[in-house]
PDB file of N, CA and C in Angstrom:
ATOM      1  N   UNK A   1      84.832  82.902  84.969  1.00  0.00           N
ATOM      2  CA  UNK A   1      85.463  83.977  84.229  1.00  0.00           C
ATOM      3  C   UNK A   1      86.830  84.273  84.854  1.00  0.00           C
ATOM      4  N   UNK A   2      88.077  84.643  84.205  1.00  0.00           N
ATOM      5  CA  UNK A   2      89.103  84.541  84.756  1.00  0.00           C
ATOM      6  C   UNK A   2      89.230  86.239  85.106  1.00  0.00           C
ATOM      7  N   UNK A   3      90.170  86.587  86.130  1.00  0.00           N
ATOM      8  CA  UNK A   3      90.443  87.438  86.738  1.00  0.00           C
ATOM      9  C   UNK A   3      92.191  88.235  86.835  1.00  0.00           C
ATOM     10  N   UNK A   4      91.963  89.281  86.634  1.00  0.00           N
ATOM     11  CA  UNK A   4      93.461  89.768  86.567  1.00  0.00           C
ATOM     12  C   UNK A   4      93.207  90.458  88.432  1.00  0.00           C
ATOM     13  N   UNK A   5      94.889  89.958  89.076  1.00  0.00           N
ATOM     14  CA  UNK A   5      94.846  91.055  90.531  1.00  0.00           C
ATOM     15  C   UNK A   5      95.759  91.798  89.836  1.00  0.00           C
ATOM     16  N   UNK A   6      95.533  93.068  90.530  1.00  0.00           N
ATOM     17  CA  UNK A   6      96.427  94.036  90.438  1.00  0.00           C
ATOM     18  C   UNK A   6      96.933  94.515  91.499  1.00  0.00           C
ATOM     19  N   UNK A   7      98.747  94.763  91.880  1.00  0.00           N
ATOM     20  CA  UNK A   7      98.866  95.185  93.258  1.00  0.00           C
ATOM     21  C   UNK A   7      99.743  96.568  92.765  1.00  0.00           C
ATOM     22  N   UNK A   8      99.673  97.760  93.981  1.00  0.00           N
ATOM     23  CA  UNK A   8     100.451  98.132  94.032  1.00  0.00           C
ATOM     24  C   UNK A   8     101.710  98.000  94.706  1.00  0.00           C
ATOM     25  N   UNK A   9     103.372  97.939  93.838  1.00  0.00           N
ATOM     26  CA  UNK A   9     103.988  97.347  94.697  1.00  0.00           C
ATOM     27  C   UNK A   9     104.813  98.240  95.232  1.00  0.00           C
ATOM     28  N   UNK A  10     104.488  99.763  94.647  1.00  0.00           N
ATOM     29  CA  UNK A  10     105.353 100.931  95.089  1.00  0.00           C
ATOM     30  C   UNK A  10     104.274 102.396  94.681  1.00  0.00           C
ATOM     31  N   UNK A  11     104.636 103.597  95.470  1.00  0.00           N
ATOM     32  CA  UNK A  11     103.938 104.446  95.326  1.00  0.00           C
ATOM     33  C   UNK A  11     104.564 105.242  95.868  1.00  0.00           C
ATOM     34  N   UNK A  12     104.749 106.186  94.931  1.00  0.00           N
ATOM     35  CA  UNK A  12     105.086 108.170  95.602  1.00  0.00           C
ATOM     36  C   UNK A  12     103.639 108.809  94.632  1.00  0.00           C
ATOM     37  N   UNK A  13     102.964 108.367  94.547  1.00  0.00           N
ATOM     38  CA  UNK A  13     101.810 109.548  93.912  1.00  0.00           C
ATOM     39  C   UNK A  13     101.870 110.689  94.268  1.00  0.00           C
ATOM     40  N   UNK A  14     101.616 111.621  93.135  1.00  0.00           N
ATOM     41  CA  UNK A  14     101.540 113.534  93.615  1.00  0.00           C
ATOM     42  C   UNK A  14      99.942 113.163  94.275  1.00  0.00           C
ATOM     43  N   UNK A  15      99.113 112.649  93.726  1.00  0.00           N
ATOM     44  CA  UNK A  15      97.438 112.968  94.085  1.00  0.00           C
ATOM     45  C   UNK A  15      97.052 112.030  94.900  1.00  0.00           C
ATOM     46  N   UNK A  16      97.896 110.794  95.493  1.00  0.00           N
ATOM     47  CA  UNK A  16      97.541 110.174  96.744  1.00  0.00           C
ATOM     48  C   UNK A  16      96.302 109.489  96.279  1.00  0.00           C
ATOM     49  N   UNK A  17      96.599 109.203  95.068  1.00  0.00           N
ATOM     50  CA  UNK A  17      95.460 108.125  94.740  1.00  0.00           C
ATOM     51  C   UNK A  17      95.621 106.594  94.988  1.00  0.00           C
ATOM     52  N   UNK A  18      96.579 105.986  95.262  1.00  0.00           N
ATOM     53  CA  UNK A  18      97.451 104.917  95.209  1.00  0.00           C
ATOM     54  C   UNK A  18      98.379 104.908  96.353  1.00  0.00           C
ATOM     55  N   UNK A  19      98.428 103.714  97.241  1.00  0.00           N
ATOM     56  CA  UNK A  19      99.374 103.213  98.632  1.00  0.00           C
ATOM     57  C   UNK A  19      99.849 101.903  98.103  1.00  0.00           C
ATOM     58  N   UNK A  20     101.123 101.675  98.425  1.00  0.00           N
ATOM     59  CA  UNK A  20     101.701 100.292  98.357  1.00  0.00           C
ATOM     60  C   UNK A  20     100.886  99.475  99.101  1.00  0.00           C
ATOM     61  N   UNK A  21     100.458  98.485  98.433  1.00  0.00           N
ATOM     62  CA  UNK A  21      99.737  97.313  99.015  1.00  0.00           C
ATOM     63  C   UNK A  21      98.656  97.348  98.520  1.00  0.00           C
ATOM     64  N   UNK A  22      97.952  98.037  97.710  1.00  0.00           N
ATOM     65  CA  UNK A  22      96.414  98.091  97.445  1.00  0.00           C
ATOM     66  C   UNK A  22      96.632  96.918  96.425  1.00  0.00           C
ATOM     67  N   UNK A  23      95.255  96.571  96.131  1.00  0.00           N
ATOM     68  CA  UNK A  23      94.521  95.864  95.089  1.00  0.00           C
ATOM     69  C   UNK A  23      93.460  95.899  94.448  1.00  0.00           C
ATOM     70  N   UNK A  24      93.596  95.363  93.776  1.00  0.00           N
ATOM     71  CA  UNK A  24      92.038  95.000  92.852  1.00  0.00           C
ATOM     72  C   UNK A  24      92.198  94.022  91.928  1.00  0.00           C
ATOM     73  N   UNK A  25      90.973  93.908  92.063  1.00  0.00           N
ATOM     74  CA  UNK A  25      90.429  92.771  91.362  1.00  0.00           C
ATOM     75  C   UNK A  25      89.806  93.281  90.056  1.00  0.00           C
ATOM     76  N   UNK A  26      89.984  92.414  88.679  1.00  0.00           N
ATOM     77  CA  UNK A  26      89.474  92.888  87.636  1.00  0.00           C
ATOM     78  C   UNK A  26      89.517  91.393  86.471  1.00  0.00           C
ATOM     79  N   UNK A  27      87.608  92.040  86.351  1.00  0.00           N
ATOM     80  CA  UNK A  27      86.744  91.111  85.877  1.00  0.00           C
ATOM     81  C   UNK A  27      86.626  91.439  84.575  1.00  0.00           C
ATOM     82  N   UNK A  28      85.690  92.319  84.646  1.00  0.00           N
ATOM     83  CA  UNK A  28      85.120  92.734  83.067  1.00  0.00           C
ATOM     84  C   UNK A  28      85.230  94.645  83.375  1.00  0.00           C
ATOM     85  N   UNK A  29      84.707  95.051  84.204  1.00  0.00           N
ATOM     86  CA  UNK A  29      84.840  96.496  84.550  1.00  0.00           C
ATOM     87  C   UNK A  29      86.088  97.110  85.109  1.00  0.00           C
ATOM     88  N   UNK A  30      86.410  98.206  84.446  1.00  0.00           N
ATOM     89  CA  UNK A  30      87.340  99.174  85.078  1.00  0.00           C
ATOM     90  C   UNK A  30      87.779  98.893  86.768  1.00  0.00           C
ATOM     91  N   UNK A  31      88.213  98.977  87.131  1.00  0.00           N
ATOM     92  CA  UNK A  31      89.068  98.742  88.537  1.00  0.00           C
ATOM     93  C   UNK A  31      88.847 100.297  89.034  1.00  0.00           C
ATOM     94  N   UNK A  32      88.801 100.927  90.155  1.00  0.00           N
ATOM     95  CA  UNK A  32      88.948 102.138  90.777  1.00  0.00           C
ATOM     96  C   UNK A  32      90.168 102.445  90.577  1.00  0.00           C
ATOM     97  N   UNK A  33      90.865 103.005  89.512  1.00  0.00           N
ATOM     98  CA  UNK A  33      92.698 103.080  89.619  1.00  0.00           C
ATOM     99  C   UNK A  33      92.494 104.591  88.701  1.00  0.00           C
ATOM    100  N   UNK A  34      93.664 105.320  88.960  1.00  0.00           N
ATOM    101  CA  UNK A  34      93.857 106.243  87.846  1.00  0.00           C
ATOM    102  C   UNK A  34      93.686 106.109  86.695  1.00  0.00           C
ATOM    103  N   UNK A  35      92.792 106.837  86.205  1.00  0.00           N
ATOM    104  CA  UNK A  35      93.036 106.806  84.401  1.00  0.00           C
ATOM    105  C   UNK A  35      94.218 106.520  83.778  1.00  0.00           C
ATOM    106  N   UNK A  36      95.521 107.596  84.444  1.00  0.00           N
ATOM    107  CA  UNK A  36      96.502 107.390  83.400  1.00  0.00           C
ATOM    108  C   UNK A  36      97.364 105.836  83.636  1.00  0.00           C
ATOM    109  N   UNK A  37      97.116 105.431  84.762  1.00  0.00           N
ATOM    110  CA  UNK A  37      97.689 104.037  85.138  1.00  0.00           C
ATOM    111  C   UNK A  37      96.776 102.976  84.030  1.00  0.00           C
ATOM    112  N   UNK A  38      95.702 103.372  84.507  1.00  0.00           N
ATOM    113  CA  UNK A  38      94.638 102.213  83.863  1.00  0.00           C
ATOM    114  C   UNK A  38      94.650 102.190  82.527  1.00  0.00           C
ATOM    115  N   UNK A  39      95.242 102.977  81.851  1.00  0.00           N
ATOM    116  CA  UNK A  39      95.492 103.624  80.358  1.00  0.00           C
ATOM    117  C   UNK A  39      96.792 102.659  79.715  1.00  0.00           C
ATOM    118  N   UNK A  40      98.011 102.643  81.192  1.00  0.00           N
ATOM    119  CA  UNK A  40      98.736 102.139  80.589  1.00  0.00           C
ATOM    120  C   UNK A  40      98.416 100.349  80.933  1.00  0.00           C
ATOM    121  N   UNK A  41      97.951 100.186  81.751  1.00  0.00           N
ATOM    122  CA  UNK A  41      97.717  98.474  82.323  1.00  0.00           C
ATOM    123  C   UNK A  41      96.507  98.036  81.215  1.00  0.00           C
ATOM    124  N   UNK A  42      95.426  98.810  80.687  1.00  0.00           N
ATOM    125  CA  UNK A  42      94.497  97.947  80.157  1.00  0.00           C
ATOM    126  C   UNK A  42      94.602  96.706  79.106  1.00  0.00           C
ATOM    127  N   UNK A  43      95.741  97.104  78.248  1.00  0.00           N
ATOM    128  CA  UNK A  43      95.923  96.303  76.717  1.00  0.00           C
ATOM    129  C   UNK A  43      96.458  95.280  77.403  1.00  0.00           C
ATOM    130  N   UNK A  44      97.631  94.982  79.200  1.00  0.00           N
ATOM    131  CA  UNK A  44      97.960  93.708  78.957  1.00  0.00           C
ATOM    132  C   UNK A  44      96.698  93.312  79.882  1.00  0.00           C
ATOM    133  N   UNK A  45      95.971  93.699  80.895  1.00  0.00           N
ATOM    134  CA  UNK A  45      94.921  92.924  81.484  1.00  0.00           C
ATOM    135  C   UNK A  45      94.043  92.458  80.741  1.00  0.00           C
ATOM    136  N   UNK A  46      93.774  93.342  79.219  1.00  0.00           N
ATOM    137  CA  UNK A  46      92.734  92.342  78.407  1.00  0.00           C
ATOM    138  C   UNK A  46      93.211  91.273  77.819  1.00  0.00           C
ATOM    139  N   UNK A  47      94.971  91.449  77.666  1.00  0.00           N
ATOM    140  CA  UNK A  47      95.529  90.373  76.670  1.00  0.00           C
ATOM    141  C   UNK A  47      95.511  88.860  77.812  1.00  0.00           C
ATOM    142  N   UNK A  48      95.742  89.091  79.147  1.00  0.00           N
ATOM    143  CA  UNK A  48      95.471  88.091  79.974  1.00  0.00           C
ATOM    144  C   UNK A  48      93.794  87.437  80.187  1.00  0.00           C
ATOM    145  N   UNK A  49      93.061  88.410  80.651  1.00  0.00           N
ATOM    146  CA  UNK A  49      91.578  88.309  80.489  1.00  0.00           C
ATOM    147  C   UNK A  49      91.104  87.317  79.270  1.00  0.00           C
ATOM    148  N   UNK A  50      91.832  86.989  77.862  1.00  0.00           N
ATOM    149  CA  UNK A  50      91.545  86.665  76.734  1.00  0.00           C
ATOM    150  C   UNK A  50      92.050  85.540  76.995  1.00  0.00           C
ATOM    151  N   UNK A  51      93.171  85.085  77.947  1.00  0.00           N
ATOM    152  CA  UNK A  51      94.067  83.809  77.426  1.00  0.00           C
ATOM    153  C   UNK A  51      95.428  84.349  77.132  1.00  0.00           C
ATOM    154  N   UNK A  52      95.762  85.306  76.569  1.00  0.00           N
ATOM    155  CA  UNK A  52      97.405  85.629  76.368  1.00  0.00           C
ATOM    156  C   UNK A  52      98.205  85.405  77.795  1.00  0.00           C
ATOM    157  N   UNK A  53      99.500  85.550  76.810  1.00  0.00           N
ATOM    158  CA  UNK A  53     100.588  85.633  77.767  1.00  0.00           C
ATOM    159  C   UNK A  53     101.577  86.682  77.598  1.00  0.00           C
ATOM    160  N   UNK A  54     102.520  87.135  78.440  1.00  0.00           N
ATOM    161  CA  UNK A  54     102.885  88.383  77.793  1.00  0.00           C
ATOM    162  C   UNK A  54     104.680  88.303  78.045  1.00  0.00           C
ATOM    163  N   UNK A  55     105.110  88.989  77.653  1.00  0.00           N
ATOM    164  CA  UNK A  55     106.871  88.329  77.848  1.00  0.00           C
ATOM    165  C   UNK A  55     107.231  89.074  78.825  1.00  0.00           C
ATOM    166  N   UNK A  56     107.692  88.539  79.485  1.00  0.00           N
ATOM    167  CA  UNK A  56     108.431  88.848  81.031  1.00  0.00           C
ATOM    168  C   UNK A  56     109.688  88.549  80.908  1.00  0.00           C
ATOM    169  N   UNK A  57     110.585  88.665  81.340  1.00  0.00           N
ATOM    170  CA  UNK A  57     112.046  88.814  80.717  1.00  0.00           C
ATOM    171  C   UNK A  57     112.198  87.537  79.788  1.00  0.00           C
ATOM    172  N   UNK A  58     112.851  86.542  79.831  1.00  0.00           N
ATOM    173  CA  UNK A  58     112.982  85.772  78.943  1.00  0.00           C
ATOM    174  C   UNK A  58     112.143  84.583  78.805  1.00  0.00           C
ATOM    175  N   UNK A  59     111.064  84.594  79.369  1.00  0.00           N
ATOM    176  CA  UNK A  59     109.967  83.922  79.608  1.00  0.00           C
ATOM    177  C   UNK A  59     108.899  84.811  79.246  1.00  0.00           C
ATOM    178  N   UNK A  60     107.344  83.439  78.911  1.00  0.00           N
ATOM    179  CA  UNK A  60     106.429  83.950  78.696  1.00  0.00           C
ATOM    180  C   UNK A  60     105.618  83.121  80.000  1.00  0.00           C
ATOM    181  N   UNK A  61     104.777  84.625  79.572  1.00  0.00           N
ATOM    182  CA  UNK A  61     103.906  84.370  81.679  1.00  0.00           C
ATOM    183  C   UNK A  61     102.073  85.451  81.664  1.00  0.00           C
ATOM    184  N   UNK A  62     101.713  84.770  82.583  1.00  0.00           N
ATOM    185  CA  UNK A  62     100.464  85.726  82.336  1.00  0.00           C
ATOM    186  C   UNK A  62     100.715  86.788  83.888  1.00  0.00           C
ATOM    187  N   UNK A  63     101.489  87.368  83.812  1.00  0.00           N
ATOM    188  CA  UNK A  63     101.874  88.889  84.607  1.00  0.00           C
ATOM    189  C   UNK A  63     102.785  89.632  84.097  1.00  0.00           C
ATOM    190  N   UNK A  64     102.290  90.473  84.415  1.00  0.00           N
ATOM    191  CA  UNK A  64     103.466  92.096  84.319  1.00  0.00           C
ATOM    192  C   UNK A  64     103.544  92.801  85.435  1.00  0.00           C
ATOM    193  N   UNK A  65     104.723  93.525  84.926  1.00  0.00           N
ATOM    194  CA  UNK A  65     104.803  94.811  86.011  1.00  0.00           C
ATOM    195  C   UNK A  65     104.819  95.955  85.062  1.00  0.00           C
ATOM    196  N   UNK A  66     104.580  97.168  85.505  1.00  0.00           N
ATOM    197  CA  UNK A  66     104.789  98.559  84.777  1.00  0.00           C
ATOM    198  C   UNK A  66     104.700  99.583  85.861  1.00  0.00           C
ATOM    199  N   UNK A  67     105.383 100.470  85.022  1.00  0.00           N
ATOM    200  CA  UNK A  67     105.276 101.821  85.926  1.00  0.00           C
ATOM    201  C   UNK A  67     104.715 103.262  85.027  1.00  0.00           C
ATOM    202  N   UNK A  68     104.244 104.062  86.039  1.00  0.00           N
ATOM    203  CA  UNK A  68     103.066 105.210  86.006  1.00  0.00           C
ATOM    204  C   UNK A  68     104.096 105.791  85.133  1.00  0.00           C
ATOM    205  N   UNK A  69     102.844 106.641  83.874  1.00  0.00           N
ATOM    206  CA  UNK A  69     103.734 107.388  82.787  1.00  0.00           C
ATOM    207  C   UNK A  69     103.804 108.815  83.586  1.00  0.00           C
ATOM    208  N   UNK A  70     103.440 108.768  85.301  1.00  0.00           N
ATOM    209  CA  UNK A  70     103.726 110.193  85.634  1.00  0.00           C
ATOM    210  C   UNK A  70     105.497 110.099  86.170  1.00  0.00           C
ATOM    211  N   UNK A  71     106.595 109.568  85.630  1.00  0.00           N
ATOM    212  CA  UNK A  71     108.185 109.818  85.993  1.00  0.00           C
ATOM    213  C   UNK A  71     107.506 108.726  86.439  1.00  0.00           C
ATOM    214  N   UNK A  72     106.978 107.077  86.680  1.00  0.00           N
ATOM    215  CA  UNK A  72     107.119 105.939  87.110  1.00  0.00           C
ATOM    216  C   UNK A  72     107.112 105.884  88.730  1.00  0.00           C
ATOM    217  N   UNK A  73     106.081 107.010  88.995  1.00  0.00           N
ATOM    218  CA  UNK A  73     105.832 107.510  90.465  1.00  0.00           C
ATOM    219  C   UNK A  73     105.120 106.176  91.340  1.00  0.00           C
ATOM    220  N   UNK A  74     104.037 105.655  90.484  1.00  0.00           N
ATOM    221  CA  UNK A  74     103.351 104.449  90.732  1.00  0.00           C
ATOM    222  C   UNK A  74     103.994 103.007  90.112  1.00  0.00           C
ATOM    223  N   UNK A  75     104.519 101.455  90.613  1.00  0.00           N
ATOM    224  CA  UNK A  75     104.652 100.144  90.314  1.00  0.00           C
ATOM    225  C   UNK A  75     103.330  99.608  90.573  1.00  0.00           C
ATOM    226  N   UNK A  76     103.244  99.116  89.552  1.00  0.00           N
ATOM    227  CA  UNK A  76     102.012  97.798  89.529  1.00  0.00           C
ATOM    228  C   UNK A  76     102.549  96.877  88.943  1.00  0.00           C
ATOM    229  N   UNK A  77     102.138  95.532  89.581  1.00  0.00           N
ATOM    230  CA  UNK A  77     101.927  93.954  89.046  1.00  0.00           C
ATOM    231  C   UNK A  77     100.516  93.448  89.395  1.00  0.00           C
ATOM    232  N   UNK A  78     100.768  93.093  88.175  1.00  0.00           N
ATOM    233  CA  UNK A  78      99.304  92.163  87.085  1.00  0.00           C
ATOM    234  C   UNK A  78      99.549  90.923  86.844  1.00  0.00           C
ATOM    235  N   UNK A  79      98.726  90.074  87.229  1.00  0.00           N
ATOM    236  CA  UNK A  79      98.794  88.547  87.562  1.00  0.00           C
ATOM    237  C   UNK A  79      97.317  87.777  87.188  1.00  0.00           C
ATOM    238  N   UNK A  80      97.346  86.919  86.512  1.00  0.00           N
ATOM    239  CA  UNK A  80      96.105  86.223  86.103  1.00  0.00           C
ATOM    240  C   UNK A  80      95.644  85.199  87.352  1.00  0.00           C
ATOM    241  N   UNK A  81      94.699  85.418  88.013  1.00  0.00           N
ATOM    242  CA  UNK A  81      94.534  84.453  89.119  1.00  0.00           C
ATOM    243  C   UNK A  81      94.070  83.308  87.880  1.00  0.00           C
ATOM    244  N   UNK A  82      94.527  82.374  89.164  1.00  0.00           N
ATOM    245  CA  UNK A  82      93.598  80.908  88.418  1.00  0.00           C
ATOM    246  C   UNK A  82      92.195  80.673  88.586  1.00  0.00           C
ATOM    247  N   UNK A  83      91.606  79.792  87.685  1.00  0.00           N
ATOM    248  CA  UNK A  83      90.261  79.675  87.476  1.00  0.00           C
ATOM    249  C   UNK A  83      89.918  78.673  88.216  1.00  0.00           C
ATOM    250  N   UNK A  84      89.037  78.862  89.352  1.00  0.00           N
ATOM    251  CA  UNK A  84      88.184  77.593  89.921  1.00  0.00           C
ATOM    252  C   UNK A  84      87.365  76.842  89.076  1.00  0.00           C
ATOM    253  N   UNK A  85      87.295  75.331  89.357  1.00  0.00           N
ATOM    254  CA  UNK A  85      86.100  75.061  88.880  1.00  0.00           C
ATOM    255  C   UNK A  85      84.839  75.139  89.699  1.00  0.00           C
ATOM    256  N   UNK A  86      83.798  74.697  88.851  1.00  0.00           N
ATOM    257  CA  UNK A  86      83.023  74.988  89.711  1.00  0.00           C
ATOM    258  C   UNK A  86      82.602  73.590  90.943  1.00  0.00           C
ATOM    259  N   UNK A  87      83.625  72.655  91.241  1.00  0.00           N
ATOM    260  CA  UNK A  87      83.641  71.569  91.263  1.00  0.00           C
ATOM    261  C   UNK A  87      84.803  71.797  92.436  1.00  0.00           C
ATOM    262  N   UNK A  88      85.350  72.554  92.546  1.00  0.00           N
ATOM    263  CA  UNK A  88      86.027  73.108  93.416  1.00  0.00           C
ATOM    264  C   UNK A  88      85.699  74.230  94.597  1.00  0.00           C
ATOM    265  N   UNK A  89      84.707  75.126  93.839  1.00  0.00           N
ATOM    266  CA  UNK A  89      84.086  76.288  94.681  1.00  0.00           C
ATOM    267  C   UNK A  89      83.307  75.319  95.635  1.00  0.00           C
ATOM    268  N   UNK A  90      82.642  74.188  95.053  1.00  0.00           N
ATOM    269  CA  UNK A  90      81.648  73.418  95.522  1.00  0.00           C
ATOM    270  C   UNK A  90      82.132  72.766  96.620  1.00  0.00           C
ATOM    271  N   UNK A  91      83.326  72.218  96.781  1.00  0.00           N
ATOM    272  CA  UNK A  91      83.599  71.345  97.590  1.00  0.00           C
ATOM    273  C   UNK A  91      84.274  71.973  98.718  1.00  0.00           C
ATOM    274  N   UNK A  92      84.348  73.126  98.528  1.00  0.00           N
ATOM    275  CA  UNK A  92      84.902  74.337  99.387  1.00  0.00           C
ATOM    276  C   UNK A  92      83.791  74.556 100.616  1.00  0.00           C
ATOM    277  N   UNK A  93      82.895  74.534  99.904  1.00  0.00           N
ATOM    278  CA  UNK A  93      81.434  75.190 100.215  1.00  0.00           C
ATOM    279  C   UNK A  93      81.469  73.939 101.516  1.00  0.00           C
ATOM    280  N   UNK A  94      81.456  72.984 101.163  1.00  0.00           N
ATOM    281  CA  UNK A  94      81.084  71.693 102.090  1.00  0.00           C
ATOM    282  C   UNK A  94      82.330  71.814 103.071  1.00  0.00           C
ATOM    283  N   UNK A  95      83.476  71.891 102.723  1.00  0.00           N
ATOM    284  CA  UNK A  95      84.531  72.085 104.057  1.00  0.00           C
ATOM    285  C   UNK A  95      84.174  73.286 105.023  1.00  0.00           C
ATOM    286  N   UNK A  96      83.359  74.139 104.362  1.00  0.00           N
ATOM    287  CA  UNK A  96      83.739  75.599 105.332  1.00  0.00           C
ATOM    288  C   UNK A  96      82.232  75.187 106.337  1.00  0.00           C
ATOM    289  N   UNK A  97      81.509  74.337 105.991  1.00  0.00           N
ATOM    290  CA  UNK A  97      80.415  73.943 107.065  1.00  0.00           C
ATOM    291  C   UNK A  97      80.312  73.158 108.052  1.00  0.00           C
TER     292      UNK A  97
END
């Protein structure tokens, strides 16, 4: 199943919900992030989650950046990790032993 990271790449939060550098990972469930952030990030993490791509300046790409509809207090970038196979996890498995 493919995976969106999410980083923060800047933060003045009023409620100290959010530090530059955090992450998450997002599968199928909500991420621990603010509502109103997660409000504005959800439509492109599902459009990546699906296979889309989304326009990034004059290119198309599976990441974004956006900022918090509180005055753009919070930066996030959204990035589609790549998909292992399972043919890969596997052979991983045998190096790390």
């Amino acid at each position: 199943m493919p995976k969106v990271k999410l980083t923060i790449t800047e933060s003045r939060c009023r409620s100290g919900c959010h530090k530059t550098g955090d992450t998450f990972l997002v599968e199928d469930l909500c991420p621990p992030i603010c509502h109103e952030l997660w409000n504005c990030a959800y439509p492109m993490v599902y459009a990546l989650l699906n296979g889309g791509t989304l326009d990034y300046g004059s290119d198309k790409t599976p990441a974004f950046d956006l900022k918090c509809p509180d005055g753009g207090r919070v930066t996030l970038h959204g990035e589609l990790l790549a998909e292992q196979s399972p043919q890969t996890k596997e052979s991983r498995k045998r190096q790390d032993k």
